[in-house]
C-alpha atoms as a PDB file:
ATOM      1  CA  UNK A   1     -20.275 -10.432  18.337  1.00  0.00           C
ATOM      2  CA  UNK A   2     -23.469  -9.780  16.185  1.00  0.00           C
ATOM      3  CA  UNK A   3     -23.748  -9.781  12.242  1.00  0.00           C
ATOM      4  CA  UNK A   4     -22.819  -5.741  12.287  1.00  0.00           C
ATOM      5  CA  UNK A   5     -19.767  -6.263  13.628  1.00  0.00           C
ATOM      6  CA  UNK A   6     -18.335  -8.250  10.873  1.00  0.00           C
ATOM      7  CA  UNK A   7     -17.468  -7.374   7.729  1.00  0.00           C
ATOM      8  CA  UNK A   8     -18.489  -8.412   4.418  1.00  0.00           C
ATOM      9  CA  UNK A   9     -16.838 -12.127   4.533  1.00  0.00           C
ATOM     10  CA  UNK A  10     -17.824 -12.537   8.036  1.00  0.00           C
ATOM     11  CA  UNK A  11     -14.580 -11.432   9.262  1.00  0.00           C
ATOM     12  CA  UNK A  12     -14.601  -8.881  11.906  1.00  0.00           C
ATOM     13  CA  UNK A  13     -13.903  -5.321  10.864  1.00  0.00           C
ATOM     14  CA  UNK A  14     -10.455  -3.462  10.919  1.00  0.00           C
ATOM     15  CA  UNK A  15      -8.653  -6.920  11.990  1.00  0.00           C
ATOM     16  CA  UNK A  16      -5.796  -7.458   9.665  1.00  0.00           C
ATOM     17  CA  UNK A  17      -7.343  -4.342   7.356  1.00  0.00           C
ATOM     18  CA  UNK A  18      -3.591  -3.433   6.604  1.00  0.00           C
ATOM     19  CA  UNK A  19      -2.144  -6.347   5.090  1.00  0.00           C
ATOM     20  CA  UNK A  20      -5.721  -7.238   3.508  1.00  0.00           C
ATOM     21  CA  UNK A  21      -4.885  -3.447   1.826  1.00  0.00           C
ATOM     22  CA  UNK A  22      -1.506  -4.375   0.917  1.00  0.00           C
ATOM     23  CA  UNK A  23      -2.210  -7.817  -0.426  1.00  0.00           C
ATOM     24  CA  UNK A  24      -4.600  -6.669  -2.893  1.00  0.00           C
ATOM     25  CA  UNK A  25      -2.425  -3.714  -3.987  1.00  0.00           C
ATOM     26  CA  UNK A  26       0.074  -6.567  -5.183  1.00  0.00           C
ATOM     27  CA  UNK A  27      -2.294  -7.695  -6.906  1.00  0.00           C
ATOM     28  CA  UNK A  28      -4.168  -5.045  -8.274  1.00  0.00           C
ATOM     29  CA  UNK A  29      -1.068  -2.875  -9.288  1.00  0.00           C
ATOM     30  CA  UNK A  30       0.844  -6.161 -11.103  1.00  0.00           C
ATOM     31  CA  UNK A  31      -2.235  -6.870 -12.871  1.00  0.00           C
ATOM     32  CA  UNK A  32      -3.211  -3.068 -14.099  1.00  0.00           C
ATOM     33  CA  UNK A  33      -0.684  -1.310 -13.107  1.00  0.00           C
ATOM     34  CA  UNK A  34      -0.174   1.807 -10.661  1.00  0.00           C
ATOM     35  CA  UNK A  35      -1.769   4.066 -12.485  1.00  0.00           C
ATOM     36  CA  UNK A  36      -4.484   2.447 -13.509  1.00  0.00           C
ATOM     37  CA  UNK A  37      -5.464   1.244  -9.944  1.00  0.00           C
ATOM     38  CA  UNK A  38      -7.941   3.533  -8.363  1.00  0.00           C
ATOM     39  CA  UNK A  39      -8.307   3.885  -4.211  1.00  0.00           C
ATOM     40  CA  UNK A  40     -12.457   2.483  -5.119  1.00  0.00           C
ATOM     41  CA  UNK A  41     -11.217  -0.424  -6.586  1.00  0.00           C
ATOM     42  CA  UNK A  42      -8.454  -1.042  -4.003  1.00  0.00           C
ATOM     43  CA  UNK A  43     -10.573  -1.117  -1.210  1.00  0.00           C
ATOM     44  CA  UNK A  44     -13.377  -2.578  -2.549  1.00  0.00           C
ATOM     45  CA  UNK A  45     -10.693  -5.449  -3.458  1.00  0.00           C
ATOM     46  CA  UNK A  46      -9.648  -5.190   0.649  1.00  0.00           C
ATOM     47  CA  UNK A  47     -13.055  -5.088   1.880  1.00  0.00           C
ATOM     48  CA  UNK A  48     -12.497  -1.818   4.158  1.00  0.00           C
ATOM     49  CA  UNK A  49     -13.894   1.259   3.497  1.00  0.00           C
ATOM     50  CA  UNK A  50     -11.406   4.351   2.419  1.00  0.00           C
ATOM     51  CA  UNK A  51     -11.939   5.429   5.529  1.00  0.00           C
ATOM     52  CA  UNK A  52      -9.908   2.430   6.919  1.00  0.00           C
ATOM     53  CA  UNK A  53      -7.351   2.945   3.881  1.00  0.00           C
ATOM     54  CA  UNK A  54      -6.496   6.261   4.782  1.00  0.00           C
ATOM     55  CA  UNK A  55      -6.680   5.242   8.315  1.00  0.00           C
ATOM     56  CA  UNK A  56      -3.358   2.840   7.730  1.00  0.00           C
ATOM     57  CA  UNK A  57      -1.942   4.733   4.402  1.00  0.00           C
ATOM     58  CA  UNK A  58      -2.544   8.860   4.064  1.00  0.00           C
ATOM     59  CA  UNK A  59      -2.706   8.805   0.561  1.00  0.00           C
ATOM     60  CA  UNK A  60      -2.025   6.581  -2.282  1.00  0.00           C
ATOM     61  CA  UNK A  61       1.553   7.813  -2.771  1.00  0.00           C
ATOM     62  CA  UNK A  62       2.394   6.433   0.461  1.00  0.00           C
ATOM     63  CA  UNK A  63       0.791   2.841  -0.132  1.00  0.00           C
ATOM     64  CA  UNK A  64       2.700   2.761  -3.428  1.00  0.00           C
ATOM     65  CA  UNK A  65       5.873   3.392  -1.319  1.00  0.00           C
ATOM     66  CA  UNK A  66       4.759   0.530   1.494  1.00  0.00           C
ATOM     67  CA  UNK A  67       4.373  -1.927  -1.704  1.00  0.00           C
ATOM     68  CA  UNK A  68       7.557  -0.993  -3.187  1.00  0.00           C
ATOM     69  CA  UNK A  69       9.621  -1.007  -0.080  1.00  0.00           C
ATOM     70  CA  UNK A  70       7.671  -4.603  -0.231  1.00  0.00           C
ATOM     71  CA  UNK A  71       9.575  -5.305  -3.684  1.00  0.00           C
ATOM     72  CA  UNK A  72      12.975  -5.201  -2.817  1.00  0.00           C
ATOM     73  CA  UNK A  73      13.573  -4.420   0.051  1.00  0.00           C
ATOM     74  CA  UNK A  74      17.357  -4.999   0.403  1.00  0.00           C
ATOM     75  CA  UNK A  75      17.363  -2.291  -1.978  1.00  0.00           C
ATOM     76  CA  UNK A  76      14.859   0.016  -1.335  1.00  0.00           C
ATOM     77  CA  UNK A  77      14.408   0.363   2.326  1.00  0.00           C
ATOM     78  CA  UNK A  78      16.900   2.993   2.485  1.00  0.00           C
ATOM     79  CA  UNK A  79      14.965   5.293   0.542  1.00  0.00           C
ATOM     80  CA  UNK A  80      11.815   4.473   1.881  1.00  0.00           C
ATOM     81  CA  UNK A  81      12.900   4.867   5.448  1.00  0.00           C
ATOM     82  CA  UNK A  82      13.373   8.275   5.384  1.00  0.00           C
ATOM     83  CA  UNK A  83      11.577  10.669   6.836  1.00  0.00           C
ATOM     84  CA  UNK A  84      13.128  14.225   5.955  1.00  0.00           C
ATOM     85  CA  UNK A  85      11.472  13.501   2.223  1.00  0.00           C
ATOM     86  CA  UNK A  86       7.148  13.376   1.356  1.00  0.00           C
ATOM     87  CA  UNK A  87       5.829  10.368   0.243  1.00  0.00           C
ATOM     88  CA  UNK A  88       6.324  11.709  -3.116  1.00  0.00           C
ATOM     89  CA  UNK A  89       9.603  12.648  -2.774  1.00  0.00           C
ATOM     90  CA  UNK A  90      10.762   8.771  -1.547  1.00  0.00           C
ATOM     91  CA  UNK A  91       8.887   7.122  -4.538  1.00  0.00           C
ATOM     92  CA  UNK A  92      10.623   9.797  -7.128  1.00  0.00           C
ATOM     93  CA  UNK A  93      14.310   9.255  -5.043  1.00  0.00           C
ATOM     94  CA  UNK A  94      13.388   4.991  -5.615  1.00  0.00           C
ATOM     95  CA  UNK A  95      14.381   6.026  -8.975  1.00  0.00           C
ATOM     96  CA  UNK A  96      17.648   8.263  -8.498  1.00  0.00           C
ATOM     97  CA  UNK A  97      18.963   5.160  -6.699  1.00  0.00           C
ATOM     98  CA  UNK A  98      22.761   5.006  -8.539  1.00  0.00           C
ATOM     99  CA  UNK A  99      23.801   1.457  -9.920  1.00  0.00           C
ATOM    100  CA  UNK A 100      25.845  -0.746  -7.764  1.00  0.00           C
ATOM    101  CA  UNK A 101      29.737  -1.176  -9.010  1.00  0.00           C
ATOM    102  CA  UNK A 102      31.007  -5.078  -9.704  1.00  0.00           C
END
């Protein structure tokens, strides 16, 4: 392999790009929040390009799901698991989710 196939830590590229995504999402989005966590910082945090990002995730909505179905996932991966609702649509029904009864 020669130097321009690896990426910036001497890793090679696109190997394990998903998780390094998701990892510093965690990360990013506990420290600052959702909002506040822009797709330049993300994957300049995950050392891929948004090209890569939107390779694995088509748009931040849908990373924010993948990281909350990452939360709780006993309770959300119902919600998230559906695919007759947007990406949108999943992270707004997280919400609607009624209270368990006793």
């Amino acid at each position: 392999m020669t130097e321009l196939e690896k990426g910036p830590t001497g890793r090679r590229r696109g190997r394990g790009a998903r998780e390094r995504i998701l990892s510093a999402s965690q990360q990013l989005f506990r420290e600052q929040g959702i909002n506040h966590t822009g797709m330049d910082q993300l994957c300049a945090a995950a050392q891929v390009s948004k090209r890569t990002a939107y390779q694995h995730f088509t748009g931040k909505d849908e990373l924010v799901a993948e990281y909350l179905r990452r939360f709780d996932p006993s309770v959300l991966s119902g919600v998230f698991d559906r695919t007759d609702l947007t990406p949108r649509e999943r992270l707004l029904a997280a919400f609607d989710i009624p209270p368990t009864t006793p």
